[in-house]
Each structure stands twice: as C-alpha cells, then as structure tokens.
C-alpha atoms as a PDB file:
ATOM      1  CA  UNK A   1     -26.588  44.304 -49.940  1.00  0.00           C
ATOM      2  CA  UNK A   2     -23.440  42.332 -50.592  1.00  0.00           C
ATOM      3  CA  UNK A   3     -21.380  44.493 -48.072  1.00  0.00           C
ATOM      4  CA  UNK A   4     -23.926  44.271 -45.632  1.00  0.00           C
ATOM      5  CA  UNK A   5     -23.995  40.555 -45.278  1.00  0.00           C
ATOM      6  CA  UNK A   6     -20.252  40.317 -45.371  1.00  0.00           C
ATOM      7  CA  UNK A   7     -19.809  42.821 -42.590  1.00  0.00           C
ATOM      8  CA  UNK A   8     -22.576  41.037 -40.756  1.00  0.00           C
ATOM      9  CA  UNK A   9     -21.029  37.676 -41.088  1.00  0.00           C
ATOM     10  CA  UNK A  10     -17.306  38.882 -40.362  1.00  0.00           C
ATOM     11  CA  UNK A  11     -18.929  40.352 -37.107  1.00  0.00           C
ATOM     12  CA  UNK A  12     -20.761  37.310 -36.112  1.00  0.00           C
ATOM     13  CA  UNK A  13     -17.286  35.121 -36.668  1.00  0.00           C
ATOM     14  CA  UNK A  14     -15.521  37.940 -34.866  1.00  0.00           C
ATOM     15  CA  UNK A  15     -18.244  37.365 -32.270  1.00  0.00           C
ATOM     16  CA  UNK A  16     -17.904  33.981 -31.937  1.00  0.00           C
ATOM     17  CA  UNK A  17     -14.122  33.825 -32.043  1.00  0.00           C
ATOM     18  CA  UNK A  18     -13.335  36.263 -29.053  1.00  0.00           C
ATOM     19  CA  UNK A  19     -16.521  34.327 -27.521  1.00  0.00           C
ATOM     20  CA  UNK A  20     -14.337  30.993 -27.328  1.00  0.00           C
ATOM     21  CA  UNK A  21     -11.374  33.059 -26.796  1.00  0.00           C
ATOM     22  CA  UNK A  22     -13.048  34.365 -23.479  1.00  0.00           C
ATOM     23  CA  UNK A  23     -15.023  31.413 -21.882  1.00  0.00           C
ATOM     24  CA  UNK A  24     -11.821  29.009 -22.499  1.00  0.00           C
ATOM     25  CA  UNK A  25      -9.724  31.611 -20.123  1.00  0.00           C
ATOM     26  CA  UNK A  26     -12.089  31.768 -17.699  1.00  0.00           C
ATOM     27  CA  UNK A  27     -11.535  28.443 -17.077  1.00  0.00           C
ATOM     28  CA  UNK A  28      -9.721  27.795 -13.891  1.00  0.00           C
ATOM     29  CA  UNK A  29      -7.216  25.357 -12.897  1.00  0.00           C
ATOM     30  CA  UNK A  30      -8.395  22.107 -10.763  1.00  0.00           C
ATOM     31  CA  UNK A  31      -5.130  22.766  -8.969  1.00  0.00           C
ATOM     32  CA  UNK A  32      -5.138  25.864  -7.811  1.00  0.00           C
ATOM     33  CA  UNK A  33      -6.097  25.590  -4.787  1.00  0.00           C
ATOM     34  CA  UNK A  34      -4.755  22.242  -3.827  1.00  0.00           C
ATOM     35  CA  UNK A  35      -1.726  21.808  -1.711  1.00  0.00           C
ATOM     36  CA  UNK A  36      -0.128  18.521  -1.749  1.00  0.00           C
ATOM     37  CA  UNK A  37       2.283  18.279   0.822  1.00  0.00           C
ATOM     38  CA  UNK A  38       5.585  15.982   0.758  1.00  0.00           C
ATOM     39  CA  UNK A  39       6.570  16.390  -2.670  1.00  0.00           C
ATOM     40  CA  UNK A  40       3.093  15.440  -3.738  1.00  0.00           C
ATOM     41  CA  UNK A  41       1.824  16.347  -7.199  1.00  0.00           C
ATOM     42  CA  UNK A  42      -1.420  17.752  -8.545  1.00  0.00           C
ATOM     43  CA  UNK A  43      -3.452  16.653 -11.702  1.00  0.00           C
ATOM     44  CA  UNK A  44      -7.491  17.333 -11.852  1.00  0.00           C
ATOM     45  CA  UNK A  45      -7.554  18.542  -8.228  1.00  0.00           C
ATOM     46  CA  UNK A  46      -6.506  15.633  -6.842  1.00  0.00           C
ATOM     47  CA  UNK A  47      -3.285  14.518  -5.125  1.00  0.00           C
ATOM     48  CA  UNK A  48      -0.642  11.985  -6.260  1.00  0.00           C
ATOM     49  CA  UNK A  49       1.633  10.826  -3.673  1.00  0.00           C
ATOM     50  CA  UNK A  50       4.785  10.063  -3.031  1.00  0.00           C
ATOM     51  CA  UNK A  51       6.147   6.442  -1.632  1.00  0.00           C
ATOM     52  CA  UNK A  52       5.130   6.194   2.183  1.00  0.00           C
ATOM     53  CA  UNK A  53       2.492   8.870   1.901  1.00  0.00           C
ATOM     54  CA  UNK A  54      -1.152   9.173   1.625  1.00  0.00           C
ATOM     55  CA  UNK A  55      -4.072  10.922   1.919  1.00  0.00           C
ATOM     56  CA  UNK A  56      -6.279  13.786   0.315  1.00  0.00           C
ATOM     57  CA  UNK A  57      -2.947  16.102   0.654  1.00  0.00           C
ATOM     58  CA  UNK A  58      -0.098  13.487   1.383  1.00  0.00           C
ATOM     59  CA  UNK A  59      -0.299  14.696   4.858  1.00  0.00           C
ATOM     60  CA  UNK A  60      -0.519  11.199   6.445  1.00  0.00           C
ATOM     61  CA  UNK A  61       2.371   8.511   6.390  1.00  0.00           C
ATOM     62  CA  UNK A  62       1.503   4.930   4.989  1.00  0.00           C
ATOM     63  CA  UNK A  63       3.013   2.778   7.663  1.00  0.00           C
ATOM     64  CA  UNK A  64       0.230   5.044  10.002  1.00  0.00           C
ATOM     65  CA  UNK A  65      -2.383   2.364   9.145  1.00  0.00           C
ATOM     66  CA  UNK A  66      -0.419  -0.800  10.322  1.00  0.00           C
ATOM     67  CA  UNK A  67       1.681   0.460  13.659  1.00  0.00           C
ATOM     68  CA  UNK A  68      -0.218  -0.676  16.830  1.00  0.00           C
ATOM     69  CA  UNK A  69      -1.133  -3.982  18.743  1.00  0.00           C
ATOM     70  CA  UNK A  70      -3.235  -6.842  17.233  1.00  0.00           C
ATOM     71  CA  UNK A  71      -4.697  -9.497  19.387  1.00  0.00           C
ATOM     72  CA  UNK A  72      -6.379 -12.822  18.130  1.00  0.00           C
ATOM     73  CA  UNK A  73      -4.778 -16.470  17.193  1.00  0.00           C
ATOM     74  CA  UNK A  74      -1.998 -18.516  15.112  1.00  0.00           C
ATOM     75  CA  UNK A  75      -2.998 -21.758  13.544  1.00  0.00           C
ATOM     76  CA  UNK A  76      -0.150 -24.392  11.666  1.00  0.00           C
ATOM     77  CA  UNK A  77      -0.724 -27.259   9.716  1.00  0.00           C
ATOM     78  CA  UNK A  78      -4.137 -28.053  11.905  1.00  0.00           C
ATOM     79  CA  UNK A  79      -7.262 -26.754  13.051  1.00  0.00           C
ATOM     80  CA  UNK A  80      -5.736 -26.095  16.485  1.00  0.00           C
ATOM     81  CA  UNK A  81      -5.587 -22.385  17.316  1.00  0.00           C
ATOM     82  CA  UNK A  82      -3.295 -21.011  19.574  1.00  0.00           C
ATOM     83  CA  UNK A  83      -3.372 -17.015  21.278  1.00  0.00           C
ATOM     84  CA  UNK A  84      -0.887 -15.069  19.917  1.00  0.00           C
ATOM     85  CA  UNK A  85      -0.492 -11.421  19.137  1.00  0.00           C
ATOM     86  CA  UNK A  86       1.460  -9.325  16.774  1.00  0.00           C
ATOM     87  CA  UNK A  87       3.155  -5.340  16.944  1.00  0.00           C
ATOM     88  CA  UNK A  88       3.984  -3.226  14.744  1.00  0.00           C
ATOM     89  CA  UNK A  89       6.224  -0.384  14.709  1.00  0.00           C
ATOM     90  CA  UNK A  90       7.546   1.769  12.720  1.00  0.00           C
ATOM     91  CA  UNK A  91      11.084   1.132  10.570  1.00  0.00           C
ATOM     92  CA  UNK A  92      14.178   2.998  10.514  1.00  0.00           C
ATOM     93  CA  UNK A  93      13.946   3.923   7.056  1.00  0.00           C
ATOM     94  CA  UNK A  94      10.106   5.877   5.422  1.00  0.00           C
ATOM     95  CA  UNK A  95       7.058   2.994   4.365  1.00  0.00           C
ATOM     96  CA  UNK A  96       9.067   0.326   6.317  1.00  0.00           C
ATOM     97  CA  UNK A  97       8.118  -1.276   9.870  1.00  0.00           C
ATOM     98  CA  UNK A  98       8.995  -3.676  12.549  1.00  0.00           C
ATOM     99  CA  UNK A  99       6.880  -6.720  13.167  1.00  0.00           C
ATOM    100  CA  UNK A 100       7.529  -8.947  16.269  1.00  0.00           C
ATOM    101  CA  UNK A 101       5.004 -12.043  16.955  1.00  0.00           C
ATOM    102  CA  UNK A 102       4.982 -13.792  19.917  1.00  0.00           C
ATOM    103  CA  UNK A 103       4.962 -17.173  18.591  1.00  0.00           C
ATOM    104  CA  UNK A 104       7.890 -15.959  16.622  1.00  0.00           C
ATOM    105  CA  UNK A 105      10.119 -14.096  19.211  1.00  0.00           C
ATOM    106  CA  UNK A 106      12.437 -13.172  19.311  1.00  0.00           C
ATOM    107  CA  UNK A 107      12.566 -12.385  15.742  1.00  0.00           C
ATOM    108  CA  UNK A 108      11.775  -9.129  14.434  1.00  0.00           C
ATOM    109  CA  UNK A 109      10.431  -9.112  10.516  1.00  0.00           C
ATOM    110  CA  UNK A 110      11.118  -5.985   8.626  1.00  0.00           C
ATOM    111  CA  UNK A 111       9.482  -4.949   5.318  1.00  0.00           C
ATOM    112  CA  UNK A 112       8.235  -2.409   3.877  1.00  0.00           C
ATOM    113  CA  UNK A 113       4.273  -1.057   2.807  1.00  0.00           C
ATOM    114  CA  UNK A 114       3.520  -2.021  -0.177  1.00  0.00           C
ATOM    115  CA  UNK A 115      -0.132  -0.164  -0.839  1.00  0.00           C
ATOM    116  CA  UNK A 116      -2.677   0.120  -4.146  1.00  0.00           C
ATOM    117  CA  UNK A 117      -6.634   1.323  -3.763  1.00  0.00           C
ATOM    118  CA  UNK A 118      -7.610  -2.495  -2.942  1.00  0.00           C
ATOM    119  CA  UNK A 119      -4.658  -4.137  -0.372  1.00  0.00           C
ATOM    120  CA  UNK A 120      -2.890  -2.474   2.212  1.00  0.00           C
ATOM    121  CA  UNK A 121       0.272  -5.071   2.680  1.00  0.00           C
ATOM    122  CA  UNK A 122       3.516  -5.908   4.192  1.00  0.00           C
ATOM    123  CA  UNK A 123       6.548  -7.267   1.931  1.00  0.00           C
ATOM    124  CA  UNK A 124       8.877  -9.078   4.652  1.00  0.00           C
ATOM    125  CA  UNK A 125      12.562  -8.527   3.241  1.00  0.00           C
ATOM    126  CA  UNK A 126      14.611 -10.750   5.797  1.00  0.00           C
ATOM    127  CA  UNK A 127      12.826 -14.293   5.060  1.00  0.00           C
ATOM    128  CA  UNK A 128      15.218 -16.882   6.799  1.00  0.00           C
ATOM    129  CA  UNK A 129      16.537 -20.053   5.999  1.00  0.00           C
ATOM    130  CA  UNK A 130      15.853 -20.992   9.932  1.00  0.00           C
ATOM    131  CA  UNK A 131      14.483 -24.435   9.989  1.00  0.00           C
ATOM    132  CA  UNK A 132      16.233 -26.017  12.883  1.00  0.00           C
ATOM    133  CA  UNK A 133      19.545 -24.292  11.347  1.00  0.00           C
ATOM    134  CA  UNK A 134      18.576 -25.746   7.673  1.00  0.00           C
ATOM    135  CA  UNK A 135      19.692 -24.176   4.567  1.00  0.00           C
ATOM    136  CA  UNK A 136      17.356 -26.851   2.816  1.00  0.00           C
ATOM    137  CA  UNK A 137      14.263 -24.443   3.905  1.00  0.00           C
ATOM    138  CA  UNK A 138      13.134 -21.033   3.420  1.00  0.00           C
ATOM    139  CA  UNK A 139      10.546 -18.920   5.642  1.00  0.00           C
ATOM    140  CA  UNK A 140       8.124 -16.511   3.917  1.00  0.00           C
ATOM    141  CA  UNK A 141       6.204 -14.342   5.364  1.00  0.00           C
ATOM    142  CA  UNK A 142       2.749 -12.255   3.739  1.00  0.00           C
ATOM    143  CA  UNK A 143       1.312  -9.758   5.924  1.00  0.00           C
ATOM    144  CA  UNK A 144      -1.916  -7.691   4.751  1.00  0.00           C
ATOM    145  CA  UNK A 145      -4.325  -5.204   6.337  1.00  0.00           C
ATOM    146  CA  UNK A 146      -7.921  -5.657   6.236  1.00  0.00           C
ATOM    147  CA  UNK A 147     -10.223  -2.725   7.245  1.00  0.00           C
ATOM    148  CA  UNK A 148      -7.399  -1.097   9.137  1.00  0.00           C
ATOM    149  CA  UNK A 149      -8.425  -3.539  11.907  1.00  0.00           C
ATOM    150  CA  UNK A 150      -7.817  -6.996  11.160  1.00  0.00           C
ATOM    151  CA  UNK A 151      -4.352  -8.045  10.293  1.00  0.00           C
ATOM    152  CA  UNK A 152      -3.261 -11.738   8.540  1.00  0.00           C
ATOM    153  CA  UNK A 153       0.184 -13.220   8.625  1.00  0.00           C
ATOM    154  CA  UNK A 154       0.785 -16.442   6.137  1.00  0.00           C
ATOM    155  CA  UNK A 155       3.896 -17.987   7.211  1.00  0.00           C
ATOM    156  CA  UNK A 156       5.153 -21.061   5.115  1.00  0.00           C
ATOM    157  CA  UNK A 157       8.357 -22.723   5.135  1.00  0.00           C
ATOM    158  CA  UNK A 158       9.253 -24.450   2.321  1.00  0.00           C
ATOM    159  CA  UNK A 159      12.171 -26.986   1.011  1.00  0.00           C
ATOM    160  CA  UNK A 160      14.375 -25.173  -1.535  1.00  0.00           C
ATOM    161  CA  UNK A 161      16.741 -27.539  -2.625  1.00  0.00           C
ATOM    162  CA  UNK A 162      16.153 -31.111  -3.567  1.00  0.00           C
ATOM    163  CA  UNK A 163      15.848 -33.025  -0.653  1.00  0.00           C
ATOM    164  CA  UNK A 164      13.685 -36.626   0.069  1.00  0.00           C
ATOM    165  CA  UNK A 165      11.001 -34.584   0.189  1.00  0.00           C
ATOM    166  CA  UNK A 166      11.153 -32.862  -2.914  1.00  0.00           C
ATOM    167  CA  UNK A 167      11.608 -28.646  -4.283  1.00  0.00           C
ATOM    168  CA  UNK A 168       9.373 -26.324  -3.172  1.00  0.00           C
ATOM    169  CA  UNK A 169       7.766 -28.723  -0.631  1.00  0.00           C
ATOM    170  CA  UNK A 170       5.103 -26.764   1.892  1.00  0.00           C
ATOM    171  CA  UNK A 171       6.563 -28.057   5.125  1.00  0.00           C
ATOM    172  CA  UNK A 172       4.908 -25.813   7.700  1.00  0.00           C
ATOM    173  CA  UNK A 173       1.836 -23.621   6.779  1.00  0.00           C
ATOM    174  CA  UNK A 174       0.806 -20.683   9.944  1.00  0.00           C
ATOM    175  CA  UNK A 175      -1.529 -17.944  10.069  1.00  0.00           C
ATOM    176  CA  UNK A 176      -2.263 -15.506  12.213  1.00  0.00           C
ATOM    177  CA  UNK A 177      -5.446 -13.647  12.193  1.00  0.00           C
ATOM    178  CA  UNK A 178      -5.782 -10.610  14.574  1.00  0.00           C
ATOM    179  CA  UNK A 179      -7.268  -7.152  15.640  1.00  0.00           C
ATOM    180  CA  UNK A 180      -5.807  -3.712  16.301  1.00  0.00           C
ATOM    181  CA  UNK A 181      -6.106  -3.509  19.964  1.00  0.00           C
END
C-alpha cells in the first residue's frame, strides 16, 4: 500500500510539473507580431519610439502634427487683439521646424518637438537679444499644440542684466492664439 501511494503521488507531481512546463511555453510573445518601424522597440505589444517619431508602429513623424497654417490673433501687454497668423514647416534636421509669424517677420524661429502623452510643444533654440538692438533684453518664445488644431505662442522679452528697471523685468508679454487652417 506504501508503494502504491508513492507511485501515485510521484505521478501526480510528475503530472503537475510537465503541466506547468507545457502551459508556460505555450505562451506567446506580445511582440511577435508587432513591427515597429524606425528603429522602434517592442515591450508588451506595444511600440516605443524613437525621437521625432510616433504612432502605433513609429510610422508617423512628430513634427507631422504642427506643420501647416494657423489663423487667429496676437495680443501684447493689452486687451487689444490684432490678426496675425503663424506657419510651420518642417526643419532641416528630424523633430525640428520652422516657425515664421507675421507680426514677427521676417524672423524665422527654429526649435525642435518636444512631445510627452499630455503636451505636444515647441522649444525655440534661437531666442534673441533683439530689443531695439539691446543686449539688456532677451526674447523667449513657448509654442504648444492643443488638439492638433489650436496653436499658442507666449512671447516675453525680458531685462537680463541690471538695468533701471531691474533683472528679469517682463517688458513685453504677446500671445498668439490660432487654428490650423
């Protein structure tokens, strides 16, 4: 009777061993048939991107979201709103673009995308130090994607040395605030 319960519980571990053994390679990968494109990688079936892609497969360029026309108005420093309108084009180099504002012509901005799940956004690299020829004052520019219709542009200038009116003084304050046309 001894033997018999030993044999019957070495079969039943045997059992439940090759069991496990055989569901857990049955198992298949989340990846396998996902093809991300670009130099994207795969982890759980899902895509991770590289910069200046996006996209279930990486298949669609970042800047793809921002290039076009945007219509609508700039305001500075007052209520008073003035038509104005804003294009975007791609850059020379991947994730970067071309802005060019009327109401800031001829100057071009470049930057680059900067994207996460919740903001789609410009970063302006050439900020100037162009007030009336001024090195006392420094031009910044945020640009951010709403939607992937409506567009915002924050200018500011601001004093960056000490000067009668103090560091880091907000001397002109514009926004624009358009839609893709």
């Amino acid at each position: 009777m001894k033997i018999w319960k030993l044999t019957l519980l070495t079969g039943l571990l045997f059992a439940a061993l090759m069991s496990t053994i055989f569901y857990s390679s049955c198992v298949q990968d989340a990846c396998n048939n996902v093809t991300c494109l670009h130099g994207g990688s795969c982890g759980n079936g899902v895509c991770r991107c590289p910069t200046g892609y996006e996209g279930p497969t990486c298949a669609t360029l970042s800047v793809n979201r921002f290039i076009g026309g945007y219509a609508g108005y700039t305001s500075c420093n007052n209520p008073q709103q003035v038509i104005d309108s804003a294009f975007i084009t791609a850059g020379d180099v991947i994730n970067t673009v071309n802005v060019r504002m009327n109401s800031i012509s001829p100057k071009i901005l470049k930057g680059y995308i900067n994207n996460n799940a919740s903001t789609y956004a410009i970063e302006v690299t050439n900020s100037d130090s162009s007030l009336l020829g001024s090195t006392f004052y420094q031009r910044i520019f945020t640009i951010t994607l709403q939607s992937d219709k409506s567009l915002s542009i924050h200018e500011y200038e601001t004093n960056i040395f000490n000067t009668p009116s103090g560091p880091d003084t907000i001397i002109n304050n514009c926004t624009f605030l358009g839609f893709k046309f």
